[in-house]
PDB file of N, CA and C in Angstrom:
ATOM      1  N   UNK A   1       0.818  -1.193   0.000  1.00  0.00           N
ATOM      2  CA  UNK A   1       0.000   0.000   0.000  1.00  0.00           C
ATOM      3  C   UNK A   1       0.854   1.245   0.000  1.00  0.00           C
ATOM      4  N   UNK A   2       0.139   2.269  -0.171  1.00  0.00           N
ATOM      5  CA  UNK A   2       0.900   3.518  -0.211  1.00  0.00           C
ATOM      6  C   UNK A   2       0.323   4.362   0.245  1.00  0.00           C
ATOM      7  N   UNK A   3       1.034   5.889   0.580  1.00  0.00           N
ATOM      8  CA  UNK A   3       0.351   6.928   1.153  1.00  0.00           C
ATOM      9  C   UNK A   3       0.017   8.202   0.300  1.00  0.00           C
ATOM     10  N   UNK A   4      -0.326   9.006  -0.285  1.00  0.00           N
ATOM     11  CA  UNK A   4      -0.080  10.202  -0.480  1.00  0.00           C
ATOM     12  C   UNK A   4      -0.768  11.257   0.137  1.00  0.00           C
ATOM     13  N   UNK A   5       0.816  12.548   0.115  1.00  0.00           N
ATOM     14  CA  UNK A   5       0.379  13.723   0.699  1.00  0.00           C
ATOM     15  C   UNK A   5       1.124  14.832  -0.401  1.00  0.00           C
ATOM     16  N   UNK A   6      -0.065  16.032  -0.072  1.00  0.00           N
ATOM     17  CA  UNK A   6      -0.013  17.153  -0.784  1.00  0.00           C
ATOM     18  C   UNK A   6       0.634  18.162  -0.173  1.00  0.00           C
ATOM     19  N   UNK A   7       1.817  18.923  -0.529  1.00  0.00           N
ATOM     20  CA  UNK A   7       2.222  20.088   0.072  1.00  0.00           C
ATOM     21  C   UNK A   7       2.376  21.487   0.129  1.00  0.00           C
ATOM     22  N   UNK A   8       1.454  22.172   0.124  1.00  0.00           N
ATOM     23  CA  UNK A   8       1.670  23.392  -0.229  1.00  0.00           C
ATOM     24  C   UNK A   8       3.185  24.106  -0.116  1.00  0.00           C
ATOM     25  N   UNK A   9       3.527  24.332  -0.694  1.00  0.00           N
ATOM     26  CA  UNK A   9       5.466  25.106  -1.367  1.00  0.00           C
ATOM     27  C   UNK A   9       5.432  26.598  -1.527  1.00  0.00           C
ATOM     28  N   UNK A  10       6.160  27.225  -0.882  1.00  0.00           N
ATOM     29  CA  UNK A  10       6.333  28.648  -1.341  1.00  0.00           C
ATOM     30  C   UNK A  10       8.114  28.321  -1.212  1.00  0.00           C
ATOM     31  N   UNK A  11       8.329  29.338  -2.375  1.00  0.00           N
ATOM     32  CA  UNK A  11      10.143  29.935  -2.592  1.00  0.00           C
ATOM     33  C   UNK A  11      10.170  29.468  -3.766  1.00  0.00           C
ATOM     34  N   UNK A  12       9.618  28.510  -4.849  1.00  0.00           N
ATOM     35  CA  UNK A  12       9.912  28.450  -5.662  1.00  0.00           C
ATOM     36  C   UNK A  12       9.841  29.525  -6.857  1.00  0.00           C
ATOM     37  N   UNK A  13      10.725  29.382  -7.959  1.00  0.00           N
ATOM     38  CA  UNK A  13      10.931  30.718  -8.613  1.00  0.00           C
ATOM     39  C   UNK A  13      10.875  30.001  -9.936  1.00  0.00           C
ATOM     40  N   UNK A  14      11.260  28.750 -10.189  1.00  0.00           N
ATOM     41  CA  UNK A  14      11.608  27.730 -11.993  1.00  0.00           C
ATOM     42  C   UNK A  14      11.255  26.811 -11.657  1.00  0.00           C
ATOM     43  N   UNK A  15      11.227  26.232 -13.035  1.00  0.00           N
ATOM     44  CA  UNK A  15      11.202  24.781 -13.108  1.00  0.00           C
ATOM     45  C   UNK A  15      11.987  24.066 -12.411  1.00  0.00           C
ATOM     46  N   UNK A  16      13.776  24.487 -12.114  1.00  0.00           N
ATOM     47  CA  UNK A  16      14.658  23.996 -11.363  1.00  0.00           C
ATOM     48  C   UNK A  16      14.118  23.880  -9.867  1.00  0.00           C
ATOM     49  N   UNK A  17      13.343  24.796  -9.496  1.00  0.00           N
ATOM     50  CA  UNK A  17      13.031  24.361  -8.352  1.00  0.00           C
ATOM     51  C   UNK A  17      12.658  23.214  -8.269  1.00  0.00           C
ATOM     52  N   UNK A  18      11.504  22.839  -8.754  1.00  0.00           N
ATOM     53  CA  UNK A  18      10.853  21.451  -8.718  1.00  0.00           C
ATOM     54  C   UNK A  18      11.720  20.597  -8.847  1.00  0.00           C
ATOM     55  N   UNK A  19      12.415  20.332  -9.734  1.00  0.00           N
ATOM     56  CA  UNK A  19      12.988  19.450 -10.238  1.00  0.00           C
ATOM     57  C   UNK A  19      13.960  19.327  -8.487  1.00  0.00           C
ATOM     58  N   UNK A  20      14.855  20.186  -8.131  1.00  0.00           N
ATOM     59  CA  UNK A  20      15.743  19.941  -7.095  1.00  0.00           C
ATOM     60  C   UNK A  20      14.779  19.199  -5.550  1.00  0.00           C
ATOM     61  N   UNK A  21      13.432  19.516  -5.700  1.00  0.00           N
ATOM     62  CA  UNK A  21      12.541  19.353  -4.692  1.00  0.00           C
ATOM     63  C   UNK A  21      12.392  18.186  -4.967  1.00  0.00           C
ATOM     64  N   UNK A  22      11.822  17.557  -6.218  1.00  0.00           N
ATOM     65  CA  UNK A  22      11.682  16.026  -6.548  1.00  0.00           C
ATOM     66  C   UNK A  22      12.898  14.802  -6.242  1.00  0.00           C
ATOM     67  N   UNK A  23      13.875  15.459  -7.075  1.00  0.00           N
ATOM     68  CA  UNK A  23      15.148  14.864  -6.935  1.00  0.00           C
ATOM     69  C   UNK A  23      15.575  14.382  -5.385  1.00  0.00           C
ATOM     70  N   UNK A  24      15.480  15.579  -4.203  1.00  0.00           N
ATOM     71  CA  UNK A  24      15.775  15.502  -3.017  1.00  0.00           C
ATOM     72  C   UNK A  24      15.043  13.860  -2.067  1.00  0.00           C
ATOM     73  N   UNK A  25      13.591  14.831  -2.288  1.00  0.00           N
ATOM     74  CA  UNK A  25      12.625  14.083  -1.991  1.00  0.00           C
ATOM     75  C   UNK A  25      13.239  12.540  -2.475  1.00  0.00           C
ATOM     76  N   UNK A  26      13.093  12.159  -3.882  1.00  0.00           N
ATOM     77  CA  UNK A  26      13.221  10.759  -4.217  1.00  0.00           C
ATOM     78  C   UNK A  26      14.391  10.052  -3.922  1.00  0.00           C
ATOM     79  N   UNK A  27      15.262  10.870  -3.786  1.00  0.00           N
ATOM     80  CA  UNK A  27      16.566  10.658  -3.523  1.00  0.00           C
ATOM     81  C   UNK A  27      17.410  10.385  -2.216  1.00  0.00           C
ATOM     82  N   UNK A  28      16.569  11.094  -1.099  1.00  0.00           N
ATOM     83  CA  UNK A  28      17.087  11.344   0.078  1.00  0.00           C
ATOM     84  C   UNK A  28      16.198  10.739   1.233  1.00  0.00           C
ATOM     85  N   UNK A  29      14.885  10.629   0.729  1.00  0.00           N
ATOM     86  CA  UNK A  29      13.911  10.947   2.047  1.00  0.00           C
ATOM     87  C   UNK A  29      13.513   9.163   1.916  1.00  0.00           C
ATOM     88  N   UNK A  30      14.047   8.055   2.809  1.00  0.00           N
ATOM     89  CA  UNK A  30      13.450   6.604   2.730  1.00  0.00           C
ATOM     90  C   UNK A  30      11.912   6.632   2.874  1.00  0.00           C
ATOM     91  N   UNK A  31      11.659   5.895   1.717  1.00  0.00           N
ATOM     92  CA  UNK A  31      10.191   5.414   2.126  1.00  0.00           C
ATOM     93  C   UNK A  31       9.323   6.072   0.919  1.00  0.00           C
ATOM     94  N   UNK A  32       9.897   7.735   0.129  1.00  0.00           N
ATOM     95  CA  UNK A  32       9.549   8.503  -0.937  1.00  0.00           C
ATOM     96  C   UNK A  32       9.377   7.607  -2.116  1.00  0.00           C
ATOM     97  N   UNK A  33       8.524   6.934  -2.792  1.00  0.00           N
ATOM     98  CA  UNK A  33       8.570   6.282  -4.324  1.00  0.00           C
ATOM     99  C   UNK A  33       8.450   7.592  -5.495  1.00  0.00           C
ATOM    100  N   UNK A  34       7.565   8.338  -5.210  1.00  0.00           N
ATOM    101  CA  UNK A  34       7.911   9.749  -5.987  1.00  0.00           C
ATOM    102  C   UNK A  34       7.098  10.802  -6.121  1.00  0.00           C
ATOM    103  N   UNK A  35       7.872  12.009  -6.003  1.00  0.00           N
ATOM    104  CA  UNK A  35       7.563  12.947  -6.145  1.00  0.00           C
ATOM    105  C   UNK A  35       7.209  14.060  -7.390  1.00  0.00           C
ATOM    106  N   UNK A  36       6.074  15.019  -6.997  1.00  0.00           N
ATOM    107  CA  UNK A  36       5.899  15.250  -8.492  1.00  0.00           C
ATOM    108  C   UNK A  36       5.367  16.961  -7.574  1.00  0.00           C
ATOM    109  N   UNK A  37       6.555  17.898  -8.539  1.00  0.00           N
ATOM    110  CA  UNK A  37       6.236  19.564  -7.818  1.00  0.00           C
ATOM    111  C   UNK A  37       5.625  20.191  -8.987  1.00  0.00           C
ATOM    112  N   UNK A  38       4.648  21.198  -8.768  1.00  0.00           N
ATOM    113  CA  UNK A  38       4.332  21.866  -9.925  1.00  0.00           C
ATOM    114  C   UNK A  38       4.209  22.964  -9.104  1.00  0.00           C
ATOM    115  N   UNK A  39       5.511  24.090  -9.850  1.00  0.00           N
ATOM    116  CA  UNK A  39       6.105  25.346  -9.429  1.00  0.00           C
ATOM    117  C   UNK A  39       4.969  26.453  -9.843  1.00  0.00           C
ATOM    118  N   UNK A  40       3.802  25.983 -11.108  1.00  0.00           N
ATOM    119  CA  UNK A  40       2.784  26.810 -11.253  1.00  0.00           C
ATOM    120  C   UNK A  40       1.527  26.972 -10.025  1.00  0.00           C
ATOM    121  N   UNK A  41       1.729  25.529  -9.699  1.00  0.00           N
ATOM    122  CA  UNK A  41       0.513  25.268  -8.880  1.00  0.00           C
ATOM    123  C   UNK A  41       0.710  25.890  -7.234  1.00  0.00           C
ATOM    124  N   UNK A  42       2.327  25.511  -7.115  1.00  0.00           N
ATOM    125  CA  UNK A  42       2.736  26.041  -6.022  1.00  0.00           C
ATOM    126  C   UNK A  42       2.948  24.546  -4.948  1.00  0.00           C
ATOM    127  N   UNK A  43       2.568  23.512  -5.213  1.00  0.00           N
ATOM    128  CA  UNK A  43       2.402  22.062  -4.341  1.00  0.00           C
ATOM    129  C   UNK A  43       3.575  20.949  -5.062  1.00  0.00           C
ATOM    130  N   UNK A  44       3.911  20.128  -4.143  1.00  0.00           N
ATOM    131  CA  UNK A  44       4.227  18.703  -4.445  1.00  0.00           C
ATOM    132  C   UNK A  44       3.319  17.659  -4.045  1.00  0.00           C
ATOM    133  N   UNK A  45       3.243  16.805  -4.571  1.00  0.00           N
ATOM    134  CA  UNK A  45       2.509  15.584  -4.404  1.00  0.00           C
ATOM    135  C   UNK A  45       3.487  14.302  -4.025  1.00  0.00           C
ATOM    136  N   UNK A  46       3.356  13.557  -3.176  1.00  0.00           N
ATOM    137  CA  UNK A  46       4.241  13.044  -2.596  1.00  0.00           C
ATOM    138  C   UNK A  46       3.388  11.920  -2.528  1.00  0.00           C
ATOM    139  N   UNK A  47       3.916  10.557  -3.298  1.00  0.00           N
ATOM    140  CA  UNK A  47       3.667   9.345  -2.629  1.00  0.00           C
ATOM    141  C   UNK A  47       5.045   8.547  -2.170  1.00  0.00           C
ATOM    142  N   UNK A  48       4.170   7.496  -1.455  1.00  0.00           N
ATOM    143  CA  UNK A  48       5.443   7.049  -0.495  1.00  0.00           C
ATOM    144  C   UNK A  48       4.480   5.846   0.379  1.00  0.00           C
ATOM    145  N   UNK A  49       5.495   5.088   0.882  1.00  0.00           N
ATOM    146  CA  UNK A  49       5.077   3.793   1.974  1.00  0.00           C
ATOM    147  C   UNK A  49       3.808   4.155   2.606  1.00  0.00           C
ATOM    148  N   UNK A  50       3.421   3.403   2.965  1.00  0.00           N
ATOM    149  CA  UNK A  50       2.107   3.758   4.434  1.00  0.00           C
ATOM    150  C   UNK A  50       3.069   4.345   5.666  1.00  0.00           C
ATOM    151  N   UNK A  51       4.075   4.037   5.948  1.00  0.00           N
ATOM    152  CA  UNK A  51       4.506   4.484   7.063  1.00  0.00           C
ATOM    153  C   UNK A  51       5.569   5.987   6.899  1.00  0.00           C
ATOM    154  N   UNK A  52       5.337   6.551   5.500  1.00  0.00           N
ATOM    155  CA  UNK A  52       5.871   7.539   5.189  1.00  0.00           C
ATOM    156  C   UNK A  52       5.426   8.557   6.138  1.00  0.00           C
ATOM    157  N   UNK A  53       6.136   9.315   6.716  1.00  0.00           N
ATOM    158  CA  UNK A  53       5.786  10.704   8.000  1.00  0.00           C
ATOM    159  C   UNK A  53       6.468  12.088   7.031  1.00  0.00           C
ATOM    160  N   UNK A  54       4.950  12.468   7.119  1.00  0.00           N
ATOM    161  CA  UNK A  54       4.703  13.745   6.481  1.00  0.00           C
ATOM    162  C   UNK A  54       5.850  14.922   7.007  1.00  0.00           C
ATOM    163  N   UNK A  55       5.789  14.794   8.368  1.00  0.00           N
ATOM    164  CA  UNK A  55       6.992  15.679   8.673  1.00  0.00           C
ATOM    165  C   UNK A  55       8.869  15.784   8.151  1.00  0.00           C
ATOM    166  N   UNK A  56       8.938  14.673   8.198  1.00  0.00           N
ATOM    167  CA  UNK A  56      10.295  14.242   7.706  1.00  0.00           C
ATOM    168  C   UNK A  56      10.503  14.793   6.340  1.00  0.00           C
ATOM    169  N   UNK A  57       9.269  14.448   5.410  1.00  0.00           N
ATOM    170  CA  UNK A  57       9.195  14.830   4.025  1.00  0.00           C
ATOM    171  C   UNK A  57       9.186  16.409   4.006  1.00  0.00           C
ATOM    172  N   UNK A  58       8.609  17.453   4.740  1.00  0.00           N
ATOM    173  CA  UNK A  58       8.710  19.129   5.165  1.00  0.00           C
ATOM    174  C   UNK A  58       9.655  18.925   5.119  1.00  0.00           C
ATOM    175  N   UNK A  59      10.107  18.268   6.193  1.00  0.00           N
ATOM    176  CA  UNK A  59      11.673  18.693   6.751  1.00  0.00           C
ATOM    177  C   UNK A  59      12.799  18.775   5.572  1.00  0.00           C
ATOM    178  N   UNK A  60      12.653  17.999   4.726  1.00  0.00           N
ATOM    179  CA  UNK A  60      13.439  18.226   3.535  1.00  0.00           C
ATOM    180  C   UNK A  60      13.198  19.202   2.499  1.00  0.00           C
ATOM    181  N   UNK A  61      11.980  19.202   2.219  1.00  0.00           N
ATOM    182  CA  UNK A  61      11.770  20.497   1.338  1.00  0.00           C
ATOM    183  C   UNK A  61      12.270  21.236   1.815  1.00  0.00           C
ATOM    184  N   UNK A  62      12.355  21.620   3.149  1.00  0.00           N
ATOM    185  CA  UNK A  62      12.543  23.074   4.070  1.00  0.00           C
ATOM    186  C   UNK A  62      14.174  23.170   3.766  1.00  0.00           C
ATOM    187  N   UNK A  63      14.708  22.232   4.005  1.00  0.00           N
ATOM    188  CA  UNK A  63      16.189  21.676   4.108  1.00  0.00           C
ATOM    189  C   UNK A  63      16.951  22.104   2.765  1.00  0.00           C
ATOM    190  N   UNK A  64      15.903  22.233   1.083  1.00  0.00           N
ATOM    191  CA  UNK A  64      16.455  22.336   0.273  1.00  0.00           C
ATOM    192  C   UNK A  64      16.178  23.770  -0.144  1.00  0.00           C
ATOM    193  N   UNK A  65      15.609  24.260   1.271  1.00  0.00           N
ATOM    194  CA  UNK A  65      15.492  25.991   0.852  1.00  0.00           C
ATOM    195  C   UNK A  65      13.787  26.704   0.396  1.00  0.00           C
ATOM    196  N   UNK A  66      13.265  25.704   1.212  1.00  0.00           N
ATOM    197  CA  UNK A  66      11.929  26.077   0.439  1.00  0.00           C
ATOM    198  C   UNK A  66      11.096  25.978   1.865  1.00  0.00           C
ATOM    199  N   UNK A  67       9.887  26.578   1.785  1.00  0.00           N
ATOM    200  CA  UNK A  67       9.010  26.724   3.254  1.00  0.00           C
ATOM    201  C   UNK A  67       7.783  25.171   2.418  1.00  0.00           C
ATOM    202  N   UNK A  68       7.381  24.755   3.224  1.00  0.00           N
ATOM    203  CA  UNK A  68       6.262  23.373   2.802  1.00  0.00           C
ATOM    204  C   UNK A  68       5.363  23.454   4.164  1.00  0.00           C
ATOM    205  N   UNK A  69       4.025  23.368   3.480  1.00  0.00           N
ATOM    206  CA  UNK A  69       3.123  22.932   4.591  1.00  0.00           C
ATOM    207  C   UNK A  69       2.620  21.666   4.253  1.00  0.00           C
ATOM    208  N   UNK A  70       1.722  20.832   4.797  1.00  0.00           N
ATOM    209  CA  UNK A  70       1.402  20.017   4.656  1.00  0.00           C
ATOM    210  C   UNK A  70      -0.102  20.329   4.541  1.00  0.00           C
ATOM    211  N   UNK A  71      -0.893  20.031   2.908  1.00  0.00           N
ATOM    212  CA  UNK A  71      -2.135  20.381   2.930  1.00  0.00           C
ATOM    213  C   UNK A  71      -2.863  19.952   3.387  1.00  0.00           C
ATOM    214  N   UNK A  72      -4.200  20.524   3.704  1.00  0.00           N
ATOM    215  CA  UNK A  72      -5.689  19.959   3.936  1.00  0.00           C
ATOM    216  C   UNK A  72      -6.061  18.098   3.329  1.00  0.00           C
ATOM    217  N   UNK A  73      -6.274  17.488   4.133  1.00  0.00           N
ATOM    218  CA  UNK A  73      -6.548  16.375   3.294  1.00  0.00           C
ATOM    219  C   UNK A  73      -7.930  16.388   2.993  1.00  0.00           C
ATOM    220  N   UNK A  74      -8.588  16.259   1.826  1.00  0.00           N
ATOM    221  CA  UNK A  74      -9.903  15.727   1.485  1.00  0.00           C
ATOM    222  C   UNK A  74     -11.174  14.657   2.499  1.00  0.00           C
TER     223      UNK A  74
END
């Protein structure tokens, strides 16, 4: 099974942003299968394990220079 969470993102400025946010995320954060930022929309979408913790995943966005909340869930 899997989890996903939505993050609201501010600091981004390009496409590079995303891309460095995805990369991080998929790259760094255990448990991330993948990430997907859209610098228009302003969010990442984050799936990942069931036991993926939403905070850890902030914590890296934040880490790569960017503020992240964790959205409203449906």
């Amino acid at each position: 099974m899997s989890a996903t969470y939505v993050f609201t993102v501010t600091g981004m400025h390009c496409a590079s942003c995303g891309l460095l946010i995805d990369e991080t995320l998929e790259d760094e954060v255990p448990g991330v299968q993948r990430a997907e930022t859209s610098v228009r929309k302003g969010h990442t979408v984050v799936t990942g394990d069931d036991g993926l913790d939403p905070a850890i995943v902030a914590a890296a966005i934040t880490a790569a220079g960017y503020q992240a909340v964790l959205a409203p869930q449906p």
